[in-house]
Protein backbone atom coordinates (compact mmCIF):
# COMPACT_ATOMS: atom_id res chain seq x y z
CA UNK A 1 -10.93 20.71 16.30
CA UNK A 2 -8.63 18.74 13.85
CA UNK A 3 -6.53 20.22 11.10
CA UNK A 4 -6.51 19.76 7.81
CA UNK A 5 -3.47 18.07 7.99
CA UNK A 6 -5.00 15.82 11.61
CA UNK A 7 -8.21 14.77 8.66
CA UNK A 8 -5.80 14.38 5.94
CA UNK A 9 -3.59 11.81 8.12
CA UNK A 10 -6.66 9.72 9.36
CA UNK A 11 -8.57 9.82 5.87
CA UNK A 12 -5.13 8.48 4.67
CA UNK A 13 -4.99 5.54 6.87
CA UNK A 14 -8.29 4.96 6.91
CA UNK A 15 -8.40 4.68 2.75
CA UNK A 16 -5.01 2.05 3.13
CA UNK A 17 -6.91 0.39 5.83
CA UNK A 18 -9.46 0.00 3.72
CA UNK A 19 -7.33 -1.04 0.31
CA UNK A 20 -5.97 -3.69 2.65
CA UNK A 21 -9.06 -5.36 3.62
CA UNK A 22 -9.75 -5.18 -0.20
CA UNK A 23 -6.63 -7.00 -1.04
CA UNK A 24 -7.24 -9.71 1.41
CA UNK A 25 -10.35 -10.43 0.11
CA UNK A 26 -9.45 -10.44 -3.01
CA UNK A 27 -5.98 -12.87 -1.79
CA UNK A 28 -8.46 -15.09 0.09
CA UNK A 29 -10.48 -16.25 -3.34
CA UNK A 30 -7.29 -16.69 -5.60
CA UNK A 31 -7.17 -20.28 -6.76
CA UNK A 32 -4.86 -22.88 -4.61
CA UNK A 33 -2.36 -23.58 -7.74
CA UNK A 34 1.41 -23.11 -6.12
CA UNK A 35 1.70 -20.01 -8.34
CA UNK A 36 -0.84 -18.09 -7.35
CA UNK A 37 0.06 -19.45 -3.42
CA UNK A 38 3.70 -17.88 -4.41
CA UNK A 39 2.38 -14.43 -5.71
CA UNK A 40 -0.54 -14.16 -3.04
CA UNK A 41 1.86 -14.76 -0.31
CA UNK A 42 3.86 -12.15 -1.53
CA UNK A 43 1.37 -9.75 -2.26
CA UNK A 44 0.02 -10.50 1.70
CA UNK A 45 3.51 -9.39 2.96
CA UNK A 46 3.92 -6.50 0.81
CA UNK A 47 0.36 -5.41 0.93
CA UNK A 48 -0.12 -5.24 4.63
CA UNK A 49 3.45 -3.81 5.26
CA UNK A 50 2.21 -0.51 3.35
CA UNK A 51 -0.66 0.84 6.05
CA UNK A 52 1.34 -0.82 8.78
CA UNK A 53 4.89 1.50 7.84
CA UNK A 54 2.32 4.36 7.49
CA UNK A 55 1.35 3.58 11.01
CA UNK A 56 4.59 3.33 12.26
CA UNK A 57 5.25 6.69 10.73
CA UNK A 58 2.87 8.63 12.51
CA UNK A 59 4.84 7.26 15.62
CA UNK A 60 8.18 7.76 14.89
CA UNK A 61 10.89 9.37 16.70
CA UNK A 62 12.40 11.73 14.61
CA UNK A 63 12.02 13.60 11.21
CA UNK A 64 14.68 10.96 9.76
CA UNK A 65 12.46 7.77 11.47
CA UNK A 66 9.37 9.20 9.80
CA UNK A 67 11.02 9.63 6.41
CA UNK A 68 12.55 6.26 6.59
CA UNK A 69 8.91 4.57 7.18
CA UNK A 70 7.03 6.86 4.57
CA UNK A 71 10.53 5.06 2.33
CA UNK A 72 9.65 1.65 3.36
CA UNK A 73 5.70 2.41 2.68
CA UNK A 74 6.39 3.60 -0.73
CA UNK A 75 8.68 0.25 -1.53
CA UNK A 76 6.30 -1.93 -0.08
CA UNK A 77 3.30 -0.27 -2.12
CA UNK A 78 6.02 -0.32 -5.29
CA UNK A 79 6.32 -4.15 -4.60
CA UNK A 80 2.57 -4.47 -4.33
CA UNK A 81 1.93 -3.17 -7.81
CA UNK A 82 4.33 -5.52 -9.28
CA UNK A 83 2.86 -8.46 -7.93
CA UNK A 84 -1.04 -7.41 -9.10
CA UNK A 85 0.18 -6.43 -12.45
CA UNK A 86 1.81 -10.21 -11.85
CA UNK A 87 -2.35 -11.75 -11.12
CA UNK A 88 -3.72 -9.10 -13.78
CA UNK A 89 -1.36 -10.26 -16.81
CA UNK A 90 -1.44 -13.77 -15.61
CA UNK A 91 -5.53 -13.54 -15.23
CA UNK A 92 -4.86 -15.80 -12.23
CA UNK A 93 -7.62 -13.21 -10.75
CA UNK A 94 -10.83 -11.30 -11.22
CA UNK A 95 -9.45 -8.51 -13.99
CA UNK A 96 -12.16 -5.88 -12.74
CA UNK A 97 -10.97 -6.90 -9.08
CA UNK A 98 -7.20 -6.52 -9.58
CA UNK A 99 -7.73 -3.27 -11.29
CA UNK A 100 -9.53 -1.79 -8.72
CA UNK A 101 -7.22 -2.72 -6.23
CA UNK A 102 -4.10 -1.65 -8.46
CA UNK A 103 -6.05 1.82 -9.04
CA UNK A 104 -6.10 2.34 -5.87
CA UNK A 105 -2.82 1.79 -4.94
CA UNK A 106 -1.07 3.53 -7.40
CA UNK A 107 -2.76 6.78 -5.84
CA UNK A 108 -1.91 5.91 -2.67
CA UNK A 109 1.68 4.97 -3.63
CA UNK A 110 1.52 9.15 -5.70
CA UNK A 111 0.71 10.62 -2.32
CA UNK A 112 3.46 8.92 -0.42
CA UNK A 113 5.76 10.29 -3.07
CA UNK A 114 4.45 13.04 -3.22
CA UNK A 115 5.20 13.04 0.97
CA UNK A 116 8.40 12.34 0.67
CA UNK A 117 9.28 14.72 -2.33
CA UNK A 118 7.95 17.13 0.21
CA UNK A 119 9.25 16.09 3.07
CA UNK A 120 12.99 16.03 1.54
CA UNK A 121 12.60 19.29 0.37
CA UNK A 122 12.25 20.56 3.18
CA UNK A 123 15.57 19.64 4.80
């Protein structure tokens, strides 16, 4: 049987697997003006790199290597929300869409904090 923490982990990376498949959806009906090519590329490599540190996380080495992905996750997700709020105040995209997507990330972006916060404490 799985522990709270065991569901908490997989419900986690299951909702950024999720939010990811959102945001390329989303990426994949932008116009094809160079600026939104710019910010969409951007967002792509940001975007993904969240869930995939996450991933990487749950496999790391050490207390240190775990921290230091959870770090990169929260950066990347950081990054992310800078380049919707980019699409939203440009309305280069869907305004419902990109909020749903930034919504979603900013809670995801809390609990990695919120990880870390935790995590450092704990030293």
């Amino acid at each position: 049987m799985k522990s709270d923490k065991d569901n908490f982990k997989t419900e986690l990376k299951q909702r950024m697997y999720q939010w990811t498949l959102r945001l390329i959806g989303m990426l994949d009906h932008l116009s094809k003006e160079r600026s939104s090519d710019v910010i969409s590329n951007q967002l792509l490599r940001s975007g993904t790199s969240v869930a995939a540190n996450y991933i990487e996380a749950q496999a790391a080495s050490s207390r240190k290597d775990f921290i230091n992905y959870l770090h990169h996750a929260l950066k990347s997700a950081n990054e992310s929300k800078y380049w919707l709020a980019l699409l939203r105040d440009t309305k280069k995209a869907d305004q419902n869409q990109v909020q749903v997507v930034l919504d979603e990330l900013i809670q995801i972006a809390n609990i990695l904090g919120s990880s870390l916060m935790t995590l450092k404490n704990k030293r």
